[in-house]
C-alpha atoms as a PDB file:
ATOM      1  CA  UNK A   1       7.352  -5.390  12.585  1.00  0.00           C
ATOM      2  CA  UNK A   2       6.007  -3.892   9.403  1.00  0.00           C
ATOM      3  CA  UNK A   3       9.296  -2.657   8.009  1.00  0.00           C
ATOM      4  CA  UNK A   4      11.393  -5.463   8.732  1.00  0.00           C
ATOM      5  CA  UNK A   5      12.367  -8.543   6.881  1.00  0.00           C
ATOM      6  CA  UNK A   6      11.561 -11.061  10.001  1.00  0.00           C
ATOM      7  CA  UNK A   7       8.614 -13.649   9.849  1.00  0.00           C
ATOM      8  CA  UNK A   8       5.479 -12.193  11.061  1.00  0.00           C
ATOM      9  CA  UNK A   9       4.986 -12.271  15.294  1.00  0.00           C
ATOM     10  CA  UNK A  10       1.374 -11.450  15.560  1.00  0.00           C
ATOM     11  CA  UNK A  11      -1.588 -14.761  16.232  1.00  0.00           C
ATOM     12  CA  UNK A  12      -3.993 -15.624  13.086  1.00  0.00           C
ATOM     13  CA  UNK A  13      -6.775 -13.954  15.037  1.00  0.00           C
ATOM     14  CA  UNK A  14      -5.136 -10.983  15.563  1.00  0.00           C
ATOM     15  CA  UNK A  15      -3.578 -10.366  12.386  1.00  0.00           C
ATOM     16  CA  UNK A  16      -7.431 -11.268  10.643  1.00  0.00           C
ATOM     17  CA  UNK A  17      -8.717  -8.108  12.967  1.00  0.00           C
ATOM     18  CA  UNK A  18      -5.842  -5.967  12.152  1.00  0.00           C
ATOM     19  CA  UNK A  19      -6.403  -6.455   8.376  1.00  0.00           C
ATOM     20  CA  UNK A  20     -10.330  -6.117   8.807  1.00  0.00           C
ATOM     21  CA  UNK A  21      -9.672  -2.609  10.276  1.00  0.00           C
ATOM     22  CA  UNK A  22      -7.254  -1.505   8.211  1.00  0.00           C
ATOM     23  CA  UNK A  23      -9.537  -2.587   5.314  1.00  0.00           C
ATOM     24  CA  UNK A  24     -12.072  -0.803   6.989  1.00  0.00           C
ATOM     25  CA  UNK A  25      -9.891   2.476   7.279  1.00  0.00           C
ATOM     26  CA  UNK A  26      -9.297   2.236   3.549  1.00  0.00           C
ATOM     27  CA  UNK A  27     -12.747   2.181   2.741  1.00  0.00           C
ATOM     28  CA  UNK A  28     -13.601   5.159   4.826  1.00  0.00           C
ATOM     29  CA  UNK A  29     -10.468   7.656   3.148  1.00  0.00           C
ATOM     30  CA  UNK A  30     -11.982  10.368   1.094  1.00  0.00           C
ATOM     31  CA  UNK A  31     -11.838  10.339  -2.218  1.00  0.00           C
ATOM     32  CA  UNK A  32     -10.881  13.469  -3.432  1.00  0.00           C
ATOM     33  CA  UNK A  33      -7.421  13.573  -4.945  1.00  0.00           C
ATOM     34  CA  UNK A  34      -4.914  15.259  -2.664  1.00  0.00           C
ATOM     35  CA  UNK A  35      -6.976  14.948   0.520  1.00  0.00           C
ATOM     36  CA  UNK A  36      -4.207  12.298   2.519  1.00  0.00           C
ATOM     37  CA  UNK A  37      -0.926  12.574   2.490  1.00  0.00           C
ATOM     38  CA  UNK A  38       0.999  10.186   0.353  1.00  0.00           C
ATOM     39  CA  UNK A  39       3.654   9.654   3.100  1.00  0.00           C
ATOM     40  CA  UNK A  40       0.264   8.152   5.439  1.00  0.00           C
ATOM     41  CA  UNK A  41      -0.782   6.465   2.324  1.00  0.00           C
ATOM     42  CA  UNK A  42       2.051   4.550   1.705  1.00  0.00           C
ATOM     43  CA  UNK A  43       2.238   3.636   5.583  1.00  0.00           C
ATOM     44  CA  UNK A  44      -1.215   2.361   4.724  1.00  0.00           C
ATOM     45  CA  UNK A  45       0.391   0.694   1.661  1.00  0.00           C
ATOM     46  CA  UNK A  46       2.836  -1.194   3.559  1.00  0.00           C
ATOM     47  CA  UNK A  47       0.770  -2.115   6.379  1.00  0.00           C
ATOM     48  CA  UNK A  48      -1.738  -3.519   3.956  1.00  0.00           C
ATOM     49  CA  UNK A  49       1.217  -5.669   2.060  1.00  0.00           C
ATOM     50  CA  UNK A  50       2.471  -6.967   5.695  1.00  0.00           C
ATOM     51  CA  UNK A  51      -1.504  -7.995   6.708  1.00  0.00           C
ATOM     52  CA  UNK A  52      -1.970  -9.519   3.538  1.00  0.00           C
ATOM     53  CA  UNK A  53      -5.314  -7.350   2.681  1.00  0.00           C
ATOM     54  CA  UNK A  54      -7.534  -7.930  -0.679  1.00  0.00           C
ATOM     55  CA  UNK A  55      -6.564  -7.375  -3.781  1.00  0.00           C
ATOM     56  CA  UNK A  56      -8.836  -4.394  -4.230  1.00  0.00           C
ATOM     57  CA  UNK A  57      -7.939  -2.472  -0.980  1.00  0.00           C
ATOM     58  CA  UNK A  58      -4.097  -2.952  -2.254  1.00  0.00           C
ATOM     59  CA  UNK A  59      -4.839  -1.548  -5.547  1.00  0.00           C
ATOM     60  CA  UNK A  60      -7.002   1.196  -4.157  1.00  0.00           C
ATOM     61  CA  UNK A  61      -3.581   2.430  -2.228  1.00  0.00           C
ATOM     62  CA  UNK A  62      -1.418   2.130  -5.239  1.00  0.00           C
ATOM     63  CA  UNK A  63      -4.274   4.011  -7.759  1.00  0.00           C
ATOM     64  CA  UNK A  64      -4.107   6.803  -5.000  1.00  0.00           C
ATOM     65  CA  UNK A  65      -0.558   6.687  -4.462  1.00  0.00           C
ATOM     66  CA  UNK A  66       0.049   6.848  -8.305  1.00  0.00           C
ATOM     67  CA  UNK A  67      -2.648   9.641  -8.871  1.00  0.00           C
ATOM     68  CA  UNK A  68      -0.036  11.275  -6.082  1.00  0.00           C
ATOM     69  CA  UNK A  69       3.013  10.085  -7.081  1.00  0.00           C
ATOM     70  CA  UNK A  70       4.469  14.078  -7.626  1.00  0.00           C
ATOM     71  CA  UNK A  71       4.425  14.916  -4.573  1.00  0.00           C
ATOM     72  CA  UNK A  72       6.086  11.981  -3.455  1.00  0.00           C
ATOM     73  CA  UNK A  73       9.763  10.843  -1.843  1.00  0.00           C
ATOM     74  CA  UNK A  74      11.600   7.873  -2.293  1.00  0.00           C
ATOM     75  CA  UNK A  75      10.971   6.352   0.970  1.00  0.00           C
ATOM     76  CA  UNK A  76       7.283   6.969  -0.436  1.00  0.00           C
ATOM     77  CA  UNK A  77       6.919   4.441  -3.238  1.00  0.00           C
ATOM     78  CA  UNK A  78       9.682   1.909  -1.544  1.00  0.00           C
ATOM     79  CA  UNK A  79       7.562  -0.933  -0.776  1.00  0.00           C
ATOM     80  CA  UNK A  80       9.367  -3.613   1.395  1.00  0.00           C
ATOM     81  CA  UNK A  81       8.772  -6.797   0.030  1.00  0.00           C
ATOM     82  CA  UNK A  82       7.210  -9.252   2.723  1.00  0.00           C
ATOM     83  CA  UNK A  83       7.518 -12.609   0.903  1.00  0.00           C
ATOM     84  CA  UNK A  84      10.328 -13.887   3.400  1.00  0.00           C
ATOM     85  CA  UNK A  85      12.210 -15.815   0.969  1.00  0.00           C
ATOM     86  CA  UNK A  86      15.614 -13.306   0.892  1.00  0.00           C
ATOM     87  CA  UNK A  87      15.416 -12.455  -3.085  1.00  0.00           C
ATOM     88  CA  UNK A  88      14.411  -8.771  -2.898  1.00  0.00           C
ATOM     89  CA  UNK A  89      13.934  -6.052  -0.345  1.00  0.00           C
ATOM     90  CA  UNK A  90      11.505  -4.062  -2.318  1.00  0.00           C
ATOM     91  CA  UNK A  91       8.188  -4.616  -3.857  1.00  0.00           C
ATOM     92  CA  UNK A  92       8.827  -4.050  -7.749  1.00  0.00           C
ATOM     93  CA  UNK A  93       5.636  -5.238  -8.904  1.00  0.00           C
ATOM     94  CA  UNK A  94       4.093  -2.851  -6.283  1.00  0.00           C
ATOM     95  CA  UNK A  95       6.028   0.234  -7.524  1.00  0.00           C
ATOM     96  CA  UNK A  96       5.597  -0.840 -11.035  1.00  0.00           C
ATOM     97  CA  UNK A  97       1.787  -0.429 -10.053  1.00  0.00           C
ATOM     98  CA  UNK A  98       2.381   2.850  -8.399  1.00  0.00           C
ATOM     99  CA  UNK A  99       3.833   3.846 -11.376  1.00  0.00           C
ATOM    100  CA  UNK A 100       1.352   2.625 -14.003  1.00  0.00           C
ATOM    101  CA  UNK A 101      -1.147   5.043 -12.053  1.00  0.00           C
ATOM    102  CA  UNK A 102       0.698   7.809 -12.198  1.00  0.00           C
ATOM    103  CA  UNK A 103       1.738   7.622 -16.271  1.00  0.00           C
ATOM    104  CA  UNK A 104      -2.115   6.752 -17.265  1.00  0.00           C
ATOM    105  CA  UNK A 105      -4.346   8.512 -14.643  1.00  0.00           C
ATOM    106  CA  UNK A 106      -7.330   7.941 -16.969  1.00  0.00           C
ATOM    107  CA  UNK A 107      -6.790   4.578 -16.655  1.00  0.00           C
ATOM    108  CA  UNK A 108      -7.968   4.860 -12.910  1.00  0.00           C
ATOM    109  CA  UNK A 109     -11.456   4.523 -11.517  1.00  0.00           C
ATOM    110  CA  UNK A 110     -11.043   7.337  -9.238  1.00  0.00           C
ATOM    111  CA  UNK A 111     -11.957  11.014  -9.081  1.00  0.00           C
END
């Protein structure tokens, strides 16, 4: 499950496809600020964290999530944390990233 703290249930193979179409999906999102919602964003976010997808579709999320980050809840930026070992619930670095986006927007390659 995506939002729990359990070890992952899904086969190699099927977790590679997963993560090559959510990669895929990531790739295809407009760019135009505004245009997705930050709520399906950060779903995207988290799934992306769980699937273990590159570097640069992770940091595409958080740049758009950032460039967002106004219009945003709490439940929005609270990354679970999926590195099993029991220390924290939450991402930090991930909403420290979030975060970084939204305070220097100029900063970002986007739009």
């Amino acid at each position: 499950e995506i939002y729990g703290k359990s070890k992952k249930k899904i086969e190699p193979q099927q977790e590679h496809e997963k993560r090559v179409v959510l990669e895929t999906i990531v790739g295809l999102l407009p760019r135009e600020k505004n245009a997705i919602s930050i709520s399906f964003l950060s779903m995207l976010l988290r799934a992306a964290k769980y699937l273990d997808t590159t570097v640069v579709c992770k940091l595409d999320l958080e740049k758009r999530i950032g460039l967002q980050l106004s219009q945003a809840v709490l439940d929005d930026i609270l990354i679970p944390s999926f590195c099993f070992d029991g220390d924290t619930m939450f991402d930090g670095d991930t909403v420290q990233q979030i975060m970084m986006n939204y305070a220097y927007p100029a900063l970002s390659d986007m739009d």
